[in-house]
N, C-alpha and C. Protein backbone atom coordinates (compact mmCIF):
# COMPACT_ATOMS: atom_id res chain seq x y z
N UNK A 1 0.86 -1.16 0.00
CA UNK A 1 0.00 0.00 0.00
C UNK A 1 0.90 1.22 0.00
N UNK A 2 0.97 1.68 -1.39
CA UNK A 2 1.66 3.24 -1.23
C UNK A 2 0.83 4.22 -0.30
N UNK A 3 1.34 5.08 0.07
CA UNK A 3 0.24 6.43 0.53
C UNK A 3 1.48 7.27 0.52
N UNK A 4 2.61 7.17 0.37
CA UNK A 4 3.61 8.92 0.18
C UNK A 4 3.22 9.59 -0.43
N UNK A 5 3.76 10.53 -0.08
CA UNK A 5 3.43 12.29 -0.49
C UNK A 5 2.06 12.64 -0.70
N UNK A 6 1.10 12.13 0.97
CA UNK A 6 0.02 12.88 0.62
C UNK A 6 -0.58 13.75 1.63
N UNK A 7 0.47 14.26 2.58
CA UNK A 7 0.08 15.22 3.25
C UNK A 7 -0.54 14.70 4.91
N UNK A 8 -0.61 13.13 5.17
CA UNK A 8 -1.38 12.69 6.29
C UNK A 8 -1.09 12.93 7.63
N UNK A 9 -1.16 13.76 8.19
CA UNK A 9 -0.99 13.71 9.16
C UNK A 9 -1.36 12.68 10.91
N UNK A 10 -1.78 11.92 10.13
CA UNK A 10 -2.79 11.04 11.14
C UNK A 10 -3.07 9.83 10.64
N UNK A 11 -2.76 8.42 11.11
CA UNK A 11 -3.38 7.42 10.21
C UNK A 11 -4.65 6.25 10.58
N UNK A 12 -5.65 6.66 9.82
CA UNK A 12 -6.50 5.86 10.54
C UNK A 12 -6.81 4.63 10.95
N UNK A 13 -7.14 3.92 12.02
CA UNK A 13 -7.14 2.98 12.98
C UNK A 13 -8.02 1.90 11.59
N UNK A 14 -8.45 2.16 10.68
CA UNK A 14 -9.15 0.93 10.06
C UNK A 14 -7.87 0.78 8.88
N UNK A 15 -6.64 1.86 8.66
CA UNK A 15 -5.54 0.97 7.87
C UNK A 15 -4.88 -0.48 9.09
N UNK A 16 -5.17 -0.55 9.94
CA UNK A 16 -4.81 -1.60 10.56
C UNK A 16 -5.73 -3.06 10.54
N UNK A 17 -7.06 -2.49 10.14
CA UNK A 17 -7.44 -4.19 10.13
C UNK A 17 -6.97 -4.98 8.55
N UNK A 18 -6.28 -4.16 7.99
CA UNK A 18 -5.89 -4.73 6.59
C UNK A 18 -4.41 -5.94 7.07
N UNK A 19 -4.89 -7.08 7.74
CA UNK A 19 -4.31 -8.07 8.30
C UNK A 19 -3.23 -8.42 7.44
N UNK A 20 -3.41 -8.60 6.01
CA UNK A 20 -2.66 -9.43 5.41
C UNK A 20 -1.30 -8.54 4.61
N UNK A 21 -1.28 -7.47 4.97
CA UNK A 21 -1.07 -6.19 4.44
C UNK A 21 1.49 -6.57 3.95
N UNK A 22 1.65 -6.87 3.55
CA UNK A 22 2.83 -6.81 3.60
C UNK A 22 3.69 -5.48 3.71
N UNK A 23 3.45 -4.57 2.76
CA UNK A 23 3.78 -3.30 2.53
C UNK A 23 3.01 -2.51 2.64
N UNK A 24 3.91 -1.13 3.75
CA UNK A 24 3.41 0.01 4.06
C UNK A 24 4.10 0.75 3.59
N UNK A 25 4.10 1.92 2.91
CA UNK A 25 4.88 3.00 2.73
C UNK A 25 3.74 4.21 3.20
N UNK A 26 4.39 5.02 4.15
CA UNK A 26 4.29 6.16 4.36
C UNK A 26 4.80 7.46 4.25
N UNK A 27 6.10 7.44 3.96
CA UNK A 27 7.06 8.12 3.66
C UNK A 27 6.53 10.15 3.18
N UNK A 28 7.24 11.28 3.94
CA UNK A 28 6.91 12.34 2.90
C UNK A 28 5.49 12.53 3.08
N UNK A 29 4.85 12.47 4.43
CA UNK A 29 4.19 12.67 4.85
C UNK A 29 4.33 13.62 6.53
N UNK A 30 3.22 14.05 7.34
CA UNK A 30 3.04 14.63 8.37
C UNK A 30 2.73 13.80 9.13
N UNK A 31 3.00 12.56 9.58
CA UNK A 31 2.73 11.80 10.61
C UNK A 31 3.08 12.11 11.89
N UNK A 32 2.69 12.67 12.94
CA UNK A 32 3.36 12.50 13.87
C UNK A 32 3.34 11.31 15.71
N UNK A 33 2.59 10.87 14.82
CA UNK A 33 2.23 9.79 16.05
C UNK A 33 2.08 8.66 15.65
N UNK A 34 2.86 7.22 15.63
CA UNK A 34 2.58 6.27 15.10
C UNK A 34 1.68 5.31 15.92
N UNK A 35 0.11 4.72 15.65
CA UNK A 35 -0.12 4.19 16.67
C UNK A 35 0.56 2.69 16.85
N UNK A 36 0.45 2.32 18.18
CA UNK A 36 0.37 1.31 18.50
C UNK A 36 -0.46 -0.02 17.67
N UNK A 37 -1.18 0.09 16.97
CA UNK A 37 -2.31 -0.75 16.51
C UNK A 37 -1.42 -1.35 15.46
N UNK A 38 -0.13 -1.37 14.81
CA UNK A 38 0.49 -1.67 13.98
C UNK A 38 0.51 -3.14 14.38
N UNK A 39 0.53 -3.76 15.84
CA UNK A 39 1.12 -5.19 15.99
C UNK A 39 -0.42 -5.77 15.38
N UNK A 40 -1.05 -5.14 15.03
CA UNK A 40 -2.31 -6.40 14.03
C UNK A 40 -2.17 -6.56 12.43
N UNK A 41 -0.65 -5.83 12.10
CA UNK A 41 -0.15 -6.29 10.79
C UNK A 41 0.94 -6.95 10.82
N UNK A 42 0.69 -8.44 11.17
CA UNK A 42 1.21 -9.43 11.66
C UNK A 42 2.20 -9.87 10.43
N UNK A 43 1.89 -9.67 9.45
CA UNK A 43 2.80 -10.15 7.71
C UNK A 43 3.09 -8.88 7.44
N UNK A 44 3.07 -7.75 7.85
CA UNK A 44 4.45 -6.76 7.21
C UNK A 44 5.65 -7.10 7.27
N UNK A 45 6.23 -6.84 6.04
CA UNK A 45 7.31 -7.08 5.86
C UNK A 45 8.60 -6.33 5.46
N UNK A 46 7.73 -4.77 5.34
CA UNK A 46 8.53 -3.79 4.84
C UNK A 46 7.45 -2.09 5.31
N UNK A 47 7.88 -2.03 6.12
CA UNK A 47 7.34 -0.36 6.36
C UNK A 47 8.28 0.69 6.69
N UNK A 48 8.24 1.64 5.83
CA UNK A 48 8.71 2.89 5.22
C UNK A 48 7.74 4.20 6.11
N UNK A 49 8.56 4.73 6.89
CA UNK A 49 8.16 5.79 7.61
C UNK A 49 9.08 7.23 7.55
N UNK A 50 9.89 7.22 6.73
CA UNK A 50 10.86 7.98 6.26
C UNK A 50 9.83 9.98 5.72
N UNK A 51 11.24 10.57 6.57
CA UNK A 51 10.75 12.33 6.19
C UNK A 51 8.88 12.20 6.77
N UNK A 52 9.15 11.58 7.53
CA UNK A 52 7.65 12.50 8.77
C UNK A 52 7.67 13.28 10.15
N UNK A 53 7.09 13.67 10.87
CA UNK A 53 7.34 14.14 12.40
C UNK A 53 7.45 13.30 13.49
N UNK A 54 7.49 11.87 13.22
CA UNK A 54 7.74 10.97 14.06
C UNK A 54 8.93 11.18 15.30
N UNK A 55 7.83 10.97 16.80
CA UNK A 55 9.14 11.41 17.82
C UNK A 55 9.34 9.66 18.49
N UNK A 56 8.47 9.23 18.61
CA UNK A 56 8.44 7.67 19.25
C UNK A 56 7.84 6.57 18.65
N UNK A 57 8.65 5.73 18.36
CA UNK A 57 7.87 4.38 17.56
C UNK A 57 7.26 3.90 18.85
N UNK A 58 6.25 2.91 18.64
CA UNK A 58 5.43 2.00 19.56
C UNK A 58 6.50 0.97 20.23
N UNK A 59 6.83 0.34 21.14
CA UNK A 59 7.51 -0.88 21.17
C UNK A 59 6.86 -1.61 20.75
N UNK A 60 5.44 -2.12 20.26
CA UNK A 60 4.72 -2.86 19.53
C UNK A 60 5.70 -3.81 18.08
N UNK A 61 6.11 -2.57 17.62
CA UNK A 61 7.08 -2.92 16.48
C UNK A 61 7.83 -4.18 16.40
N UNK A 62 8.64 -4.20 17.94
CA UNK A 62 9.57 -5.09 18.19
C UNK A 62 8.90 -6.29 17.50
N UNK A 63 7.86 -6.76 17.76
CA UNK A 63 7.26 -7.94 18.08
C UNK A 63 6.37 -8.23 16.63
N UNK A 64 7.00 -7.66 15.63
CA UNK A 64 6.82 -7.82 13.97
C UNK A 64 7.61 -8.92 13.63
N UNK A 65 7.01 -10.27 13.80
CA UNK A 65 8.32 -10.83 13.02
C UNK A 65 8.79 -11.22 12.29
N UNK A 66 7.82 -10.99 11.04
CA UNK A 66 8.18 -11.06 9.65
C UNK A 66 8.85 -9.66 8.83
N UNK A 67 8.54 -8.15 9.84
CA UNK A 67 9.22 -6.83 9.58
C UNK A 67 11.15 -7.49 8.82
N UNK A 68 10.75 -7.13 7.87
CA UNK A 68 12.66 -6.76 7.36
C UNK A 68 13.06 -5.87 7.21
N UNK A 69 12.17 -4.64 6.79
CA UNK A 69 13.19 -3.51 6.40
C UNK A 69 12.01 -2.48 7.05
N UNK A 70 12.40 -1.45 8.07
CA UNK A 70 12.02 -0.57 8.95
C UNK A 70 12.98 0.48 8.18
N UNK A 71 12.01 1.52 7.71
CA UNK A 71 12.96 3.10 7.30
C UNK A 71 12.15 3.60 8.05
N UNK A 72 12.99 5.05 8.54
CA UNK A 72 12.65 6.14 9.47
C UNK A 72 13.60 6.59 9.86
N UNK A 73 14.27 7.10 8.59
CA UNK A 73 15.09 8.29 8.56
C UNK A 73 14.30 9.52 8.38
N UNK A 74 15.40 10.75 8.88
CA UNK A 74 14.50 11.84 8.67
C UNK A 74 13.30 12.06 9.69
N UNK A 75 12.94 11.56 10.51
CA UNK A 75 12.01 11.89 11.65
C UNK A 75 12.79 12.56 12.99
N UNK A 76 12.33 13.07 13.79
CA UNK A 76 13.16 13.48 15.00
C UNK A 76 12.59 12.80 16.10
N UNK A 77 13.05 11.57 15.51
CA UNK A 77 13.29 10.58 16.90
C UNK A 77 13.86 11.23 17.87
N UNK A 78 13.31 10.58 19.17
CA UNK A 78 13.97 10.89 20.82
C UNK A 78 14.47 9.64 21.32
């Protein structure tokens, strides 16, 4: 699922029941809060969070365990 460069600032809680979902790109967007609800995309395998306002990933993340490639450069992580 592309969605870069479209301005989102916010992502809604029903992109998470898309279970089977491998790819996320968010990238080049206004995100600034990633929720937690990500651990119900159990088969991602690639999410792209790169150039948003991101200050804290979820620890949820950890526990992806098919995730291979995590971008999130460009955010001002703490």
């Amino acid at each position: 699922l592309y969605l870069g460069y479209n301005k989102i600032n916010s992502i809604p809680l029903e992109l998470f029941k898309l279970s089977n979902l491998e790819y996320l790109y968010l990238h080049n967007n206004e995100i600034d809060i990633f929720p937690k609800e990500i651990k119900f995309l159990t088969k991602i395998i690639t999410l792209c969070l790169n150039k948003n306002q991101i200050t804290i990933l979820p620890m949820e993340i950890g526990n992806l365990t098919n995730l291979e490639s995590l971008w999130i450069y460009y955010n001002p992580l703490t």
